[in-house]
C-alpha atoms as a PDB file:
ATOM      1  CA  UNK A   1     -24.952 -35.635  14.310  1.00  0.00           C
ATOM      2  CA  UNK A   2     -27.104 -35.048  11.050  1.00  0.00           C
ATOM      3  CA  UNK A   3     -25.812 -37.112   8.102  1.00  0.00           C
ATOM      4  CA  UNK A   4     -25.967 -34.848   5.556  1.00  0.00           C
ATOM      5  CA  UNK A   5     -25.741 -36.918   3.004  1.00  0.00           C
ATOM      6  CA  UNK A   6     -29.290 -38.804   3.818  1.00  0.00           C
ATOM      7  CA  UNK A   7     -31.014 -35.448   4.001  1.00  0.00           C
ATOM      8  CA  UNK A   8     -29.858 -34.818   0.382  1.00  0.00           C
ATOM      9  CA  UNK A   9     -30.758 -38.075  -0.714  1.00  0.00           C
ATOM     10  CA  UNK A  10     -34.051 -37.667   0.075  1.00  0.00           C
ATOM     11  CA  UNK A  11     -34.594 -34.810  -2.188  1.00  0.00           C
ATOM     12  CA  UNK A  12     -35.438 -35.955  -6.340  1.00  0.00           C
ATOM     13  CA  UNK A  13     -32.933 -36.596  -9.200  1.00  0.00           C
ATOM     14  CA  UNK A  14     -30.107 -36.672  -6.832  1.00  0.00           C
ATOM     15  CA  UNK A  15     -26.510 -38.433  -7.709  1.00  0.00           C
ATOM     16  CA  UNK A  16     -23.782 -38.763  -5.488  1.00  0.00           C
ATOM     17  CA  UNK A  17     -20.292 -38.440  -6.382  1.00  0.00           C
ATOM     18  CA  UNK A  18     -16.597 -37.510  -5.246  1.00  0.00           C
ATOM     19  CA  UNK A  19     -15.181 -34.680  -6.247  1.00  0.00           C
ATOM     20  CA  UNK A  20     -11.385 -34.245  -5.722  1.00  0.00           C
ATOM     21  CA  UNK A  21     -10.470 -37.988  -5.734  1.00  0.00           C
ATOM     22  CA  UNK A  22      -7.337 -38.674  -3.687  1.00  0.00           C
ATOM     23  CA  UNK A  23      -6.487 -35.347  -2.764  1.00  0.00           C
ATOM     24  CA  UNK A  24      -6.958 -33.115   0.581  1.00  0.00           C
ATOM     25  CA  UNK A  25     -10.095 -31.616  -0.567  1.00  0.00           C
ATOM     26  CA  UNK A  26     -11.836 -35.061  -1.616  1.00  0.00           C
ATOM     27  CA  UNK A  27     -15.423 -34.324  -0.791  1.00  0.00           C
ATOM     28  CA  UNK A  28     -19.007 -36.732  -1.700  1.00  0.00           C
ATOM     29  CA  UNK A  29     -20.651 -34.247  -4.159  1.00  0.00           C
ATOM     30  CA  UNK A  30     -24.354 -34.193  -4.296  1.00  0.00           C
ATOM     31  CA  UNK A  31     -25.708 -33.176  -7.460  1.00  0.00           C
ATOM     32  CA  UNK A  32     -28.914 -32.955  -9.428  1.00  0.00           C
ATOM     33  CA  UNK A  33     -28.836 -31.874 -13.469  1.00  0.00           C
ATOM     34  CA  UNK A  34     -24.927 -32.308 -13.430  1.00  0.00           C
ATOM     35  CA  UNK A  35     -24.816 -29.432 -10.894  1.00  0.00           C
ATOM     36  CA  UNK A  36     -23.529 -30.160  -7.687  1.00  0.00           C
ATOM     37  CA  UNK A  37     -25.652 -28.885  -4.815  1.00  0.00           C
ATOM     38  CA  UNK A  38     -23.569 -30.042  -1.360  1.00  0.00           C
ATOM     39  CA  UNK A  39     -20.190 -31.041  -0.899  1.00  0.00           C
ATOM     40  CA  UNK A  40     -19.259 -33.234   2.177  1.00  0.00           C
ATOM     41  CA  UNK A  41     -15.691 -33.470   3.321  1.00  0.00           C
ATOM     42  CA  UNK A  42     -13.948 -34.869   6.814  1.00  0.00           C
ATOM     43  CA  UNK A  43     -14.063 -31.657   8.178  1.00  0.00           C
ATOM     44  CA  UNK A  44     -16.812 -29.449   6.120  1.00  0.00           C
ATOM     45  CA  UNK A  45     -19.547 -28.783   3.729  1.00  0.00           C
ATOM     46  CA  UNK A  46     -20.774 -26.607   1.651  1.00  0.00           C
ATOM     47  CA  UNK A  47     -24.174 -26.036  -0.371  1.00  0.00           C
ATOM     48  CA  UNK A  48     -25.170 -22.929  -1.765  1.00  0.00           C
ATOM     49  CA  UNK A  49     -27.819 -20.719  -0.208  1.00  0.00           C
ATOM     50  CA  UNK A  50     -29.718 -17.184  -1.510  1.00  0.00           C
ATOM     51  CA  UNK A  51     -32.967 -16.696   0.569  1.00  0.00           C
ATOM     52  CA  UNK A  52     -30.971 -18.022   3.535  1.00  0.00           C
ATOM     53  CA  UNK A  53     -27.845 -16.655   3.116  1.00  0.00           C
ATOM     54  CA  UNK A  54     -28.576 -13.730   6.068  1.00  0.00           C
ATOM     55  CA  UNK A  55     -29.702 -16.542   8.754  1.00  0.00           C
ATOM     56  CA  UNK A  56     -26.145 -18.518   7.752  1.00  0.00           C
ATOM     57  CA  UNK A  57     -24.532 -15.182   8.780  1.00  0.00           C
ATOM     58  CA  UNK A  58     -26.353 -14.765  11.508  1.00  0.00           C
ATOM     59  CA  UNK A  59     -25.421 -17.790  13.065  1.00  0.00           C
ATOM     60  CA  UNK A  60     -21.663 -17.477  12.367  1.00  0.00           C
ATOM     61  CA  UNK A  61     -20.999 -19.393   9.439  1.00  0.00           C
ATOM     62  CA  UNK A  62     -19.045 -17.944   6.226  1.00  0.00           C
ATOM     63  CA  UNK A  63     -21.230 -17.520   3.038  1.00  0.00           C
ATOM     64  CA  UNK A  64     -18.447 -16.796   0.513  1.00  0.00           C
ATOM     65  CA  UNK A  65     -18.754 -15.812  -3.277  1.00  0.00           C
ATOM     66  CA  UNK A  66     -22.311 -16.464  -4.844  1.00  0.00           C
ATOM     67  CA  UNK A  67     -23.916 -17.876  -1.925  1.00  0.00           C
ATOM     68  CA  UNK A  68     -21.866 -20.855  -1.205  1.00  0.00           C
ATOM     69  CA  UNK A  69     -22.093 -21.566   2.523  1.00  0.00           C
ATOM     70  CA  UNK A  70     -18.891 -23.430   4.268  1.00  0.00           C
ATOM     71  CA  UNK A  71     -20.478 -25.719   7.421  1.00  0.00           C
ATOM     72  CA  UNK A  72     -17.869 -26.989   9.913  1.00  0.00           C
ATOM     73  CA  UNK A  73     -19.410 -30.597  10.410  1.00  0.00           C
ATOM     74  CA  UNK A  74     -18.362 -30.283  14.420  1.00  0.00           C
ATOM     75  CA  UNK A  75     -20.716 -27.375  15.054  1.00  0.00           C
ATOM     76  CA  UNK A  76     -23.725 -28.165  12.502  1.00  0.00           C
ATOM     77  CA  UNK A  77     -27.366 -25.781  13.178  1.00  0.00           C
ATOM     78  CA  UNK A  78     -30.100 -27.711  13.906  1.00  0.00           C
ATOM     79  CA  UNK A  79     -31.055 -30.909  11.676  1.00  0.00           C
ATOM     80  CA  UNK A  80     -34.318 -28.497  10.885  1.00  0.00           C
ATOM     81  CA  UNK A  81     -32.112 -25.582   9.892  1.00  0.00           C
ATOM     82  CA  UNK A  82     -29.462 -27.823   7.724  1.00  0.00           C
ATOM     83  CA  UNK A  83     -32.986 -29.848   5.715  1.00  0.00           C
ATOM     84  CA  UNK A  84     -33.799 -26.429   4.987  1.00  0.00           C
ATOM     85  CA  UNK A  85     -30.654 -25.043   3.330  1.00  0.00           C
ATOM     86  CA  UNK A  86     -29.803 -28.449   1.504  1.00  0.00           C
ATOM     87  CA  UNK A  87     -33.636 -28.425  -0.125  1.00  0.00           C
ATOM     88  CA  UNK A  88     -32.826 -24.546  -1.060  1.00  0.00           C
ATOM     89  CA  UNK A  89     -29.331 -25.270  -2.202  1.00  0.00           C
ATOM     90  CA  UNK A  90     -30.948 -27.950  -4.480  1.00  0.00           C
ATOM     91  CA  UNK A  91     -33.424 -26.151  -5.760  1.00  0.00           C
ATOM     92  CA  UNK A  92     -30.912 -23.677  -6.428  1.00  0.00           C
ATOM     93  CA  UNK A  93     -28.907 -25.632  -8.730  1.00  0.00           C
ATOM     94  CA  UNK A  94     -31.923 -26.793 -10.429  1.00  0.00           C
ATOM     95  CA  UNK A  95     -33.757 -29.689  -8.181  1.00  0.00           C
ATOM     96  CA  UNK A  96     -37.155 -27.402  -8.709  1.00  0.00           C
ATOM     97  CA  UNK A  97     -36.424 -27.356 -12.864  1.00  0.00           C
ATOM     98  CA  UNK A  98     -35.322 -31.202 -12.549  1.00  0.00           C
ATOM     99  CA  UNK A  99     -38.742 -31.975 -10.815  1.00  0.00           C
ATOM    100  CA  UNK A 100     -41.298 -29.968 -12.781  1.00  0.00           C
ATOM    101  CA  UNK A 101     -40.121 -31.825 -16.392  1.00  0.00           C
ATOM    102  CA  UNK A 102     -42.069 -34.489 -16.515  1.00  0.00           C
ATOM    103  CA  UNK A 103     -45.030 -33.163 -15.611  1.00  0.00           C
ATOM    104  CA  UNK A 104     -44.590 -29.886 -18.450  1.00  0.00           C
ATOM    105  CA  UNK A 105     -43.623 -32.129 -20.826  1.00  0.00           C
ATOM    106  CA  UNK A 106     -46.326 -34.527 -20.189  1.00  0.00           C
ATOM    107  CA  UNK A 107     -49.122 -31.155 -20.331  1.00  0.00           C
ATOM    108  CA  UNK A 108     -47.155 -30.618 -23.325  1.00  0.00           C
ATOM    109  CA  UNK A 109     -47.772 -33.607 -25.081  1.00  0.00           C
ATOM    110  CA  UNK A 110     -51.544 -33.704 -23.916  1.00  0.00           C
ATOM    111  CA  UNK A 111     -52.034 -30.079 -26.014  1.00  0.00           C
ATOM    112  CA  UNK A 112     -50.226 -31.625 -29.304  1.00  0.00           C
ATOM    113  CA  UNK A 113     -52.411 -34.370 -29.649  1.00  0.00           C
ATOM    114  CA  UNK A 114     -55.376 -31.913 -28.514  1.00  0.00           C
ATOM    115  CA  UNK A 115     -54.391 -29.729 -31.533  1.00  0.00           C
ATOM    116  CA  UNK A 116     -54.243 -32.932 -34.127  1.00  0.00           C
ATOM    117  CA  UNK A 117     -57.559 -33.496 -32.600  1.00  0.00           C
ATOM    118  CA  UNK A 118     -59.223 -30.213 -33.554  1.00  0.00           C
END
């Protein structure tokens, strides 16, 4: 079986938590930006898909209410399939935003001190 939680590890600016502490639905959270992005329980998980949401369908999983996906972890898609959906369900909650900051606000540093130049 795929450990989910590696594959979203792998991706940048990722923090893993627990959500639901103690309870039934106590899940390892996955987040980047303070947005969680996959939530891994005994049974389940769930990240949030938009692109992808059609292919989930079609291969009999339930995409609920704004895209979030609910995977049974005893009949996972392929370890291709699930890499996919976690990268899109953290870029989704803002891996993509997370990993283009330093770079803008390095260009933007490089054009104020261009300007003081000039």
């Amino acid at each position: 079986m795929t450990d989910l939680g590696t594959l979203a590890l792998a991706l940048g600016n990722v923090q893993q938590g627990v959500a639901c502490a103690g309870t039934a639905l106590e899940s390892r959270t996955f987040a980047v930006g303070k947005k969680a992005f996959l939530f891994v329980s005994a049974k389940d998980a769930r990240l949030k898909l938009d692109s992808s949401a059609g292919e989930a369908k079609r291969l009999g999983f339930a995409v609920g209410a704004n895209g979030w996906v609910k995977l049974e972890l005893a009949s996972l898609p392929a370890a291709a399939v699930l890499k996919k959906w976690i990268r899109e369900s953290h870029a989704l909650m803002g891996g993509a935003r997370s990993a283009a900051k330093p770079a803008a606000k390095a260009a933007g540093t490089k054009a104020k001190k261009a300007r003081r130049k000039a």
